[in-house]
N, C-alpha and C. Protein backbone atom coordinates (compact mmCIF):
# COMPACT_ATOMS: atom_id res chain seq x y z
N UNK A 1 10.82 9.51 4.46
CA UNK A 1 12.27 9.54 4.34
C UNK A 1 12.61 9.13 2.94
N UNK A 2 13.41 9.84 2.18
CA UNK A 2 13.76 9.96 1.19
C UNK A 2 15.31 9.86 0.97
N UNK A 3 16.07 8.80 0.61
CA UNK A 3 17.93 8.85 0.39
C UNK A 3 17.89 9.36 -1.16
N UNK A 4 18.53 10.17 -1.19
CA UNK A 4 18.54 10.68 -2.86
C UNK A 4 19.95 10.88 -3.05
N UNK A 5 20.88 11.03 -4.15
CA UNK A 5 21.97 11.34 -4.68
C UNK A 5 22.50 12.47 -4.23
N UNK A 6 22.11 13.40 -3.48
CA UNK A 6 22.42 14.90 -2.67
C UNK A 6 22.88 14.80 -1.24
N UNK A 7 22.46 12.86 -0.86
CA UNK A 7 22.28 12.94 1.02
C UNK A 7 21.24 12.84 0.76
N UNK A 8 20.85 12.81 2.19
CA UNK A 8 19.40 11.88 2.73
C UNK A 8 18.84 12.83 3.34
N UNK A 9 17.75 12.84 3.17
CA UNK A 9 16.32 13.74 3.83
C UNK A 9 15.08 13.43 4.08
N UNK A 10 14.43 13.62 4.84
CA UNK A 10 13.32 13.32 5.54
C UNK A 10 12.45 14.11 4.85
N UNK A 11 11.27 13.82 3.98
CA UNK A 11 10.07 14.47 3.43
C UNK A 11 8.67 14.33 4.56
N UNK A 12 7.93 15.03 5.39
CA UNK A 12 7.02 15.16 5.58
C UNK A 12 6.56 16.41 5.75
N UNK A 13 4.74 16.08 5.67
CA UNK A 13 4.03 17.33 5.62
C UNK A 13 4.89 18.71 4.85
N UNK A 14 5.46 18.27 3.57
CA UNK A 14 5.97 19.63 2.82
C UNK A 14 7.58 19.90 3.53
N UNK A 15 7.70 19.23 4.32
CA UNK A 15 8.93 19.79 5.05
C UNK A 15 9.73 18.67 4.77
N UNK A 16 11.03 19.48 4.39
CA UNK A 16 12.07 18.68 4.35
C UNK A 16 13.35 18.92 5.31
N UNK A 17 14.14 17.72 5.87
CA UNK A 17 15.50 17.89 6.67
C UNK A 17 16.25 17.27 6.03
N UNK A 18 17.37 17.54 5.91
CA UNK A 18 18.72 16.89 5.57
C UNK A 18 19.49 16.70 6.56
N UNK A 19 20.42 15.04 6.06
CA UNK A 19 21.29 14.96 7.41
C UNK A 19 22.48 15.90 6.86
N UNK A 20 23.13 16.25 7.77
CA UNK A 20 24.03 17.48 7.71
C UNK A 20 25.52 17.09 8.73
N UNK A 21 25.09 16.51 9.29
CA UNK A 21 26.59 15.74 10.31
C UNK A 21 26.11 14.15 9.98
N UNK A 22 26.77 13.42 10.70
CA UNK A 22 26.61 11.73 10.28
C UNK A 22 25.67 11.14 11.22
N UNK A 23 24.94 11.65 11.84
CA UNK A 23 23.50 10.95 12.39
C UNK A 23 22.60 12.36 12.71
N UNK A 24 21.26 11.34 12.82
CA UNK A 24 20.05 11.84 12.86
C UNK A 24 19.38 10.93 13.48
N UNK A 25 19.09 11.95 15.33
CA UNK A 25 17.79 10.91 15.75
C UNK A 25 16.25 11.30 15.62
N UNK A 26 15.81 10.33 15.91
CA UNK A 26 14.18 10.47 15.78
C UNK A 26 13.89 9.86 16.52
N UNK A 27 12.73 10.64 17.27
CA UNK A 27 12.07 10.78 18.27
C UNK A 27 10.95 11.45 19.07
N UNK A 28 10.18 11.32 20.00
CA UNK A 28 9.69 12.38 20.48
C UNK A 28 9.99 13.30 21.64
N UNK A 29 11.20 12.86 22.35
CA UNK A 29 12.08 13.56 23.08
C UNK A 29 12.31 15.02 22.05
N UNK A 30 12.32 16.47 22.77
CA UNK A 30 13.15 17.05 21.85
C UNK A 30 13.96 17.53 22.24
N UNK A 31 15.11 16.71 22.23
CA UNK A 31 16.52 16.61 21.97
C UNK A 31 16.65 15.59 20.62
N UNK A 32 15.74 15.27 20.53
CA UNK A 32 16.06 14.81 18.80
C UNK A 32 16.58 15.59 17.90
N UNK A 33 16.57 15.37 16.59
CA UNK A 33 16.95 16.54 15.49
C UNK A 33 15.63 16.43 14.57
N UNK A 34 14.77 15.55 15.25
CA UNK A 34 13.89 15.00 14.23
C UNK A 34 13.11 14.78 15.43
N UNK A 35 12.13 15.40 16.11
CA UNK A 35 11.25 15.65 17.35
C UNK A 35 9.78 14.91 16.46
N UNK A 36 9.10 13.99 16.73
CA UNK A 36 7.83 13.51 16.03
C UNK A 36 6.71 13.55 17.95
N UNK A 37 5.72 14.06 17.68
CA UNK A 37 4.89 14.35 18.38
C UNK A 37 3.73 13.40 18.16
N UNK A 38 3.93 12.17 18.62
CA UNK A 38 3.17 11.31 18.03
C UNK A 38 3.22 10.30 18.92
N UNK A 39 1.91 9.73 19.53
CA UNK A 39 2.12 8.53 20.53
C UNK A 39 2.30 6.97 20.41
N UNK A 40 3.01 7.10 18.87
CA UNK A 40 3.14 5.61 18.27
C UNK A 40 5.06 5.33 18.37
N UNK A 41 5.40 6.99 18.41
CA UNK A 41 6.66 6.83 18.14
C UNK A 41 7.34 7.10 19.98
N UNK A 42 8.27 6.12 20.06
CA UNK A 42 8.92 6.54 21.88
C UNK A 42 9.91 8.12 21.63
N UNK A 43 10.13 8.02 22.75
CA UNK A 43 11.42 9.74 23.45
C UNK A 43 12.35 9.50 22.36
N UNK A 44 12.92 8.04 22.10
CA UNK A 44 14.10 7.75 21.72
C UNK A 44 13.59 6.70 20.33
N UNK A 45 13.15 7.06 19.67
CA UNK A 45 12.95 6.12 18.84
C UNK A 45 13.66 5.60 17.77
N UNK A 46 14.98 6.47 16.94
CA UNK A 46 15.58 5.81 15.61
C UNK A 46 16.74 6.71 15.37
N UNK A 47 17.64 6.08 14.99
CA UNK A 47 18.82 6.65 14.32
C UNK A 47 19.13 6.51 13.30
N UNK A 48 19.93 7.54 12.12
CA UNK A 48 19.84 7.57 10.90
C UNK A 48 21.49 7.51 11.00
N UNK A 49 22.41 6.68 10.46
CA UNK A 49 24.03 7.19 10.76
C UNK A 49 24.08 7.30 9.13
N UNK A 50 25.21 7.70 9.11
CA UNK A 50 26.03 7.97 7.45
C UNK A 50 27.10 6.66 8.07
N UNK A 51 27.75 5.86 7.09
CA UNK A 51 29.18 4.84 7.55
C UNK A 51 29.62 5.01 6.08
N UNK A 52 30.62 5.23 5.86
CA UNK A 52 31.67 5.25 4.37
C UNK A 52 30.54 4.95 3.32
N UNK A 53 29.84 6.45 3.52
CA UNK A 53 28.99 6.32 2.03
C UNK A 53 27.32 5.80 2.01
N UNK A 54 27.33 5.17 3.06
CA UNK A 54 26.10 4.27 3.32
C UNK A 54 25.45 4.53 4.42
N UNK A 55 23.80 4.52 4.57
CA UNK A 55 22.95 4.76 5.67
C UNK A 55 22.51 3.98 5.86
N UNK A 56 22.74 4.15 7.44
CA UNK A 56 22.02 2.64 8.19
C UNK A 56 20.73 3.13 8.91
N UNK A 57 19.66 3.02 9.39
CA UNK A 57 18.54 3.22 10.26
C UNK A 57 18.52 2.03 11.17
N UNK A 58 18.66 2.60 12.47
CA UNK A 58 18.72 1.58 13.72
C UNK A 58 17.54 1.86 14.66
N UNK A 59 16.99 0.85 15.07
CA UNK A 59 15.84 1.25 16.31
C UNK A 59 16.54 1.20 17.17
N UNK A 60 16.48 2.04 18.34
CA UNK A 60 16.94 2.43 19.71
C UNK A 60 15.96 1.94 20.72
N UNK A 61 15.46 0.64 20.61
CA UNK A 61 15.05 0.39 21.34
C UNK A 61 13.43 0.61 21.62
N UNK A 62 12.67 1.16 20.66
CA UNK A 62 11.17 1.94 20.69
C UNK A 62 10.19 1.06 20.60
N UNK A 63 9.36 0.72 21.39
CA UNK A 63 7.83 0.22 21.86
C UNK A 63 7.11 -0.18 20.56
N UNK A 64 7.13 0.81 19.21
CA UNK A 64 6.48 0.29 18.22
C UNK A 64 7.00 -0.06 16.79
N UNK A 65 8.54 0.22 17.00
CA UNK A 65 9.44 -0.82 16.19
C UNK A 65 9.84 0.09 15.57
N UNK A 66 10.31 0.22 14.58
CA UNK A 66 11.08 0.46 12.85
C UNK A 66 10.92 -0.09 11.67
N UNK A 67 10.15 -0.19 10.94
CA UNK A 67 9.47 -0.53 9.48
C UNK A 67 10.64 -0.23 8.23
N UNK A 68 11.56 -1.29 7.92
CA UNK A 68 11.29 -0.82 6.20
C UNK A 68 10.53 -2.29 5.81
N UNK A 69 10.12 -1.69 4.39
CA UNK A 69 9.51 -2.83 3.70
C UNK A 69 8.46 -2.97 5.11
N UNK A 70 8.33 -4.48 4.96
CA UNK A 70 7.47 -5.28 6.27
C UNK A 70 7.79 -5.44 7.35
N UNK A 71 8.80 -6.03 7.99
CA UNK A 71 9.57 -6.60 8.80
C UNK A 71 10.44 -5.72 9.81
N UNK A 72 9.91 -6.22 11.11
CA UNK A 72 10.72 -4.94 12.04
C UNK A 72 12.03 -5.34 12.10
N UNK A 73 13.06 -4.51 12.11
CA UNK A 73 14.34 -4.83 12.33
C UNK A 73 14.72 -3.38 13.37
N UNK A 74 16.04 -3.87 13.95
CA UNK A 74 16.92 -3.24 14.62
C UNK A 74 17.49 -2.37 14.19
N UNK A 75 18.24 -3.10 12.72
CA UNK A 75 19.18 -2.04 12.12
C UNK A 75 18.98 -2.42 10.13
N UNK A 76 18.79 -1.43 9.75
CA UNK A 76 18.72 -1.75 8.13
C UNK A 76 19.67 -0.93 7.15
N UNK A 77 19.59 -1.44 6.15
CA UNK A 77 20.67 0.05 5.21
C UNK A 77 19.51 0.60 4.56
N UNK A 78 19.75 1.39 4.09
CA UNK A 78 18.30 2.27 3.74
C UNK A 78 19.18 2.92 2.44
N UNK A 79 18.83 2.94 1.43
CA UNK A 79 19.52 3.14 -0.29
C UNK A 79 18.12 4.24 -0.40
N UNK A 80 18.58 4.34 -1.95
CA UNK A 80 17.61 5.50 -2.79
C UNK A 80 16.14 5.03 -3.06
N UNK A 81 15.55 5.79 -2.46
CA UNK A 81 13.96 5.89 -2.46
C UNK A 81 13.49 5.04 -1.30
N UNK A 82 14.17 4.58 -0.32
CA UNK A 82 13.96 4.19 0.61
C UNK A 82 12.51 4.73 1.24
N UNK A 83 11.48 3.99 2.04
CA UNK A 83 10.32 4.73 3.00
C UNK A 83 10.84 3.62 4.03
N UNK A 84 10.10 3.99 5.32
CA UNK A 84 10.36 3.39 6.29
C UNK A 84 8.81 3.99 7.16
N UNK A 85 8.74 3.58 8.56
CA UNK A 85 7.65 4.01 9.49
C UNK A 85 8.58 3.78 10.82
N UNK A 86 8.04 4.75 11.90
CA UNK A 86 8.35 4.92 12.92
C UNK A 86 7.02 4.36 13.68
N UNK A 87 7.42 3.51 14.56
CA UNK A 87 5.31 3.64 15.19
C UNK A 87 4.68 3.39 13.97
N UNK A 88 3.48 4.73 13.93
CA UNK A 88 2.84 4.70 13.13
C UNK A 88 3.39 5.59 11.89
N UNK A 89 3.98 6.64 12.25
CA UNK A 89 4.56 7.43 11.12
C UNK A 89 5.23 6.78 10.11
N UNK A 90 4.58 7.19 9.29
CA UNK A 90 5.55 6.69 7.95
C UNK A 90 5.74 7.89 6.86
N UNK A 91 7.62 7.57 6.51
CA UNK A 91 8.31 8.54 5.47
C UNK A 91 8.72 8.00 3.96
């Protein structure tokens, strides 16, 4: 995951998403917008919101947490050049 000056986008494996409305979940449910096939990450694992300008990343509750930096948190702001990990995935 990548926040850049354009909006925020998700870089993996060559592929990129942009948020395009004011959230983005992640998950392995797919009803996500962001479907991860991966048994580190839960159905429901993370939300990306936009709030007046600023992105927050919230765990929804998922079995193997939400990573920025070190430290699991709930909810973080996530700025430019931000990485983070889902589970095990990391952007």
């Amino acid at each position: 995951m990548r926040v850049s000056e354009k909006g925020i986008g998700v870089i993996a494996n060559n592929c990129r998403i942009l948020l395009d409305g004011e959230k983005l979940t992640i998950g392995r449910n797919s009803v996500n917008n962001l479907c991860l096939m991966k048994a580190s990450v839960s159905r429901f694992h993370a939300v990306i919101e936009a709030t007046e300008g600023s992105y927050w990343l919230t765990d929804v509750g998922s079995g193997q947490g939400t990573f920025v930096r070190i430290p699991k948190k709930e909810q973080q702001l996530i700025e430019l050049g931000t990485s983070f990990k889902c589970g095990a995935t990391e952007f």
